[in-house]
Structures are given as C-alpha cells and as structure tokens.
C-alpha atoms as a PDB file:
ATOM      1  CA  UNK A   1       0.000   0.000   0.000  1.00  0.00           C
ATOM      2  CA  UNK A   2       1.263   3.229  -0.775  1.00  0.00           C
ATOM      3  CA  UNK A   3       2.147   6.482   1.581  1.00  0.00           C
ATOM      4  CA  UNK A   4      -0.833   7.945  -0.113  1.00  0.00           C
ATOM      5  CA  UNK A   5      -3.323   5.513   0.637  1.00  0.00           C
ATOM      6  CA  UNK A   6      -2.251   4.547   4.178  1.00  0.00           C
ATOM      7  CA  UNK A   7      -2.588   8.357   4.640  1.00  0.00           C
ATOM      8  CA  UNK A   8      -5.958   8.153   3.552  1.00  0.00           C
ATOM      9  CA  UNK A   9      -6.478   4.700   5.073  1.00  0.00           C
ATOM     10  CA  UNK A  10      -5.990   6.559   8.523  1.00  0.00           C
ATOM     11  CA  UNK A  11      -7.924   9.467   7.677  1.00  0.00           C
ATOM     12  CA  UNK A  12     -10.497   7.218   6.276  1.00  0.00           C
ATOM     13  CA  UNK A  13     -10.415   5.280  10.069  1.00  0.00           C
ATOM     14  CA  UNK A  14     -10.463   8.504  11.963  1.00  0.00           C
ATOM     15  CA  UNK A  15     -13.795   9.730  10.324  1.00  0.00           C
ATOM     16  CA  UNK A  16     -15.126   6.339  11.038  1.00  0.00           C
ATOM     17  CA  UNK A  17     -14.164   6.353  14.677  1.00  0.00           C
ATOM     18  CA  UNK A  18     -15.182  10.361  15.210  1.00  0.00           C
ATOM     19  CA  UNK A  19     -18.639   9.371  13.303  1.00  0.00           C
ATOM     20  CA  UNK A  20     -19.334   6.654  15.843  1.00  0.00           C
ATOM     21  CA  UNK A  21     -18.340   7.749  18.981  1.00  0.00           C
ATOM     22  CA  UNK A  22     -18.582  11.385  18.573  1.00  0.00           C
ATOM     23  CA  UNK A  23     -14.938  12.063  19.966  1.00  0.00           C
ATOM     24  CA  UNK A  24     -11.655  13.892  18.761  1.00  0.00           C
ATOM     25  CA  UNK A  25      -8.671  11.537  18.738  1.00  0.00           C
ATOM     26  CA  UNK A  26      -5.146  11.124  17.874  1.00  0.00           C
ATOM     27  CA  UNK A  27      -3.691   8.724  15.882  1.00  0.00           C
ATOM     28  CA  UNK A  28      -2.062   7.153  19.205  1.00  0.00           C
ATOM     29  CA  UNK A  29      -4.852   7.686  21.074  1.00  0.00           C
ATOM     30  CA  UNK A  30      -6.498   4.218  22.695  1.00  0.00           C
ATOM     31  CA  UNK A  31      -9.886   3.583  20.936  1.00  0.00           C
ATOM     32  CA  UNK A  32     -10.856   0.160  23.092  1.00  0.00           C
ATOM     33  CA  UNK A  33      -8.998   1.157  26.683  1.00  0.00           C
ATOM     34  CA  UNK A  34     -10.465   5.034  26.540  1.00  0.00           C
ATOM     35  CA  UNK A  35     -13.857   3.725  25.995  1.00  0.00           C
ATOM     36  CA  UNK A  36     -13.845   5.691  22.250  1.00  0.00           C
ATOM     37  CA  UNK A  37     -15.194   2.717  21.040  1.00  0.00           C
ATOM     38  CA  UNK A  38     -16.796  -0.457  22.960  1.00  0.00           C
ATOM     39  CA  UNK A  39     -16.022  -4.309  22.422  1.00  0.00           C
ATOM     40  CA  UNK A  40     -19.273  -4.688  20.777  1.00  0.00           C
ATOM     41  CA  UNK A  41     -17.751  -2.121  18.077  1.00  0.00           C
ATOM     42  CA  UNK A  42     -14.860  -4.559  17.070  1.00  0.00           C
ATOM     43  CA  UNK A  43     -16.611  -6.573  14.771  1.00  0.00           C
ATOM     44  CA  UNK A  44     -17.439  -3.404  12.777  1.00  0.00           C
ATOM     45  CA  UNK A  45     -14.253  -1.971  12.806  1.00  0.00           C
ATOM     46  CA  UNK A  46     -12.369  -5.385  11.242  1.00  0.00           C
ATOM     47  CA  UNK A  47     -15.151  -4.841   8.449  1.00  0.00           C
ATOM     48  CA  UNK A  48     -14.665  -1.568   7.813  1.00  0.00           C
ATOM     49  CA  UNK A  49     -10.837  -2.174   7.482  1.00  0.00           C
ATOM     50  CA  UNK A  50     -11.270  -5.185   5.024  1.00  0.00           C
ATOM     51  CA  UNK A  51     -13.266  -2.215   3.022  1.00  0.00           C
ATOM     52  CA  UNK A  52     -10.240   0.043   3.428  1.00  0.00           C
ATOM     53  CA  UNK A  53      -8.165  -2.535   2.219  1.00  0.00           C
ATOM     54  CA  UNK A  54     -10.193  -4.618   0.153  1.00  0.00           C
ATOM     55  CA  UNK A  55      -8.626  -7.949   1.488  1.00  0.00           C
ATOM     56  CA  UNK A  56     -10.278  -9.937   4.169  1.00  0.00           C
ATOM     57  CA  UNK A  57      -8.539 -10.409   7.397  1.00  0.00           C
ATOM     58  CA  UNK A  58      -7.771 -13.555   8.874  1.00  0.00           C
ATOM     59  CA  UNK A  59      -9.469 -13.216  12.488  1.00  0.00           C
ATOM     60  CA  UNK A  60      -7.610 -16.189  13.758  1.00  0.00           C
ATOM     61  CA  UNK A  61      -3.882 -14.689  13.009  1.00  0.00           C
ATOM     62  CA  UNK A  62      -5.256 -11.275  14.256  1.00  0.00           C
ATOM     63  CA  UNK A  63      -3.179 -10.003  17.662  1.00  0.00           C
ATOM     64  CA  UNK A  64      -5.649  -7.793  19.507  1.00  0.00           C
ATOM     65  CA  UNK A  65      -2.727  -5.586  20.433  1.00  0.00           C
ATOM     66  CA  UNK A  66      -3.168  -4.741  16.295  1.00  0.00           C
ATOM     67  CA  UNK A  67      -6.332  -2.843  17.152  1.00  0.00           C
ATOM     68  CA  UNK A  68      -5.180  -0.494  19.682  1.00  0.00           C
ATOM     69  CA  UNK A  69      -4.993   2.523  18.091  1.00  0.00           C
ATOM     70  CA  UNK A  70      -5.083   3.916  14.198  1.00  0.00           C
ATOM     71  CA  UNK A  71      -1.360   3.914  14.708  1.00  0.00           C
ATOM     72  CA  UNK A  72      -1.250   0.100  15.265  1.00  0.00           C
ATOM     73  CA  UNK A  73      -4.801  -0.640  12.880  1.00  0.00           C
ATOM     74  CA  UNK A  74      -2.367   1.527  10.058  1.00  0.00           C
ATOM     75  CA  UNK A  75       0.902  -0.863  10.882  1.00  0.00           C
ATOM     76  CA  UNK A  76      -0.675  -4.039  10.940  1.00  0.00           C
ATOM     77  CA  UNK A  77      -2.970  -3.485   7.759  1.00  0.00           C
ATOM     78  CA  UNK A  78      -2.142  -0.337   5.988  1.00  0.00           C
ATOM     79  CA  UNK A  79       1.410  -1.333   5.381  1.00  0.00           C
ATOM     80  CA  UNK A  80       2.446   1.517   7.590  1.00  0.00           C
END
C-alpha cells in the first residue's frame, strides 16, 4: 500500500471512529482502553478495514494488540 493511501487509510479510520463515537482523537490515542469505542464495536471496525483494504482479514492470526490505536490498525494493515 502506498504512503498515499495509508494516509488516507488513517484518515479514512479517523472519520469512522469520530462518526461513531462522537470524539476527537489522535492517531495514538487508545480507541478500546479510553472507551472511544466499545467491544461490541470490534466486529465493525475489522469490516470496515477489510473495506479500506479490500482484502479480508484472517481473524484467527489477528493479535488484539493490532487494534489499539489507528497507529497500530495503520501498521498491521495499511502497510504503515
């Protein structure tokens, strides 16, 4: 993936995150631990990643750590 689109990638996540839970955040900022998002949101946010990057993600080879923050969503899928 390219600079570009990871940029947009995380810009792309950020909207997603600020439409659902109607907070600012950071790209470091912790989505799961600050309560930005809740557990029950997970499931939507691998989705909307396999949009982002068009691939499916393989939920059993999936660290949890990986979902963190956009920082560690943009490493682990975007190819940051």
């Amino acid at each position: 993936m390219s600079q570009s689109t990871n940029h947009t990638g995380r810009a792309q996540l950020r909207a997603w995150i600020r439409e659902r839970s109607g907070r600012d955040l950071t790209d470091d900022t912790p989505i799961f631990e600050t309560g930005i998002l809740s557990s029950l949101e997970v499931v939507e946010l691998i989705v909307f990643v396999e949009s982002i990057t068009g691939q499916p993600l393989d939920l059993e080879a999936v660290d949890p750590a990986v979902l963190t923050s956009i920082d560690t969503i943009a490493r682990g899928f975007l190819g940051d």
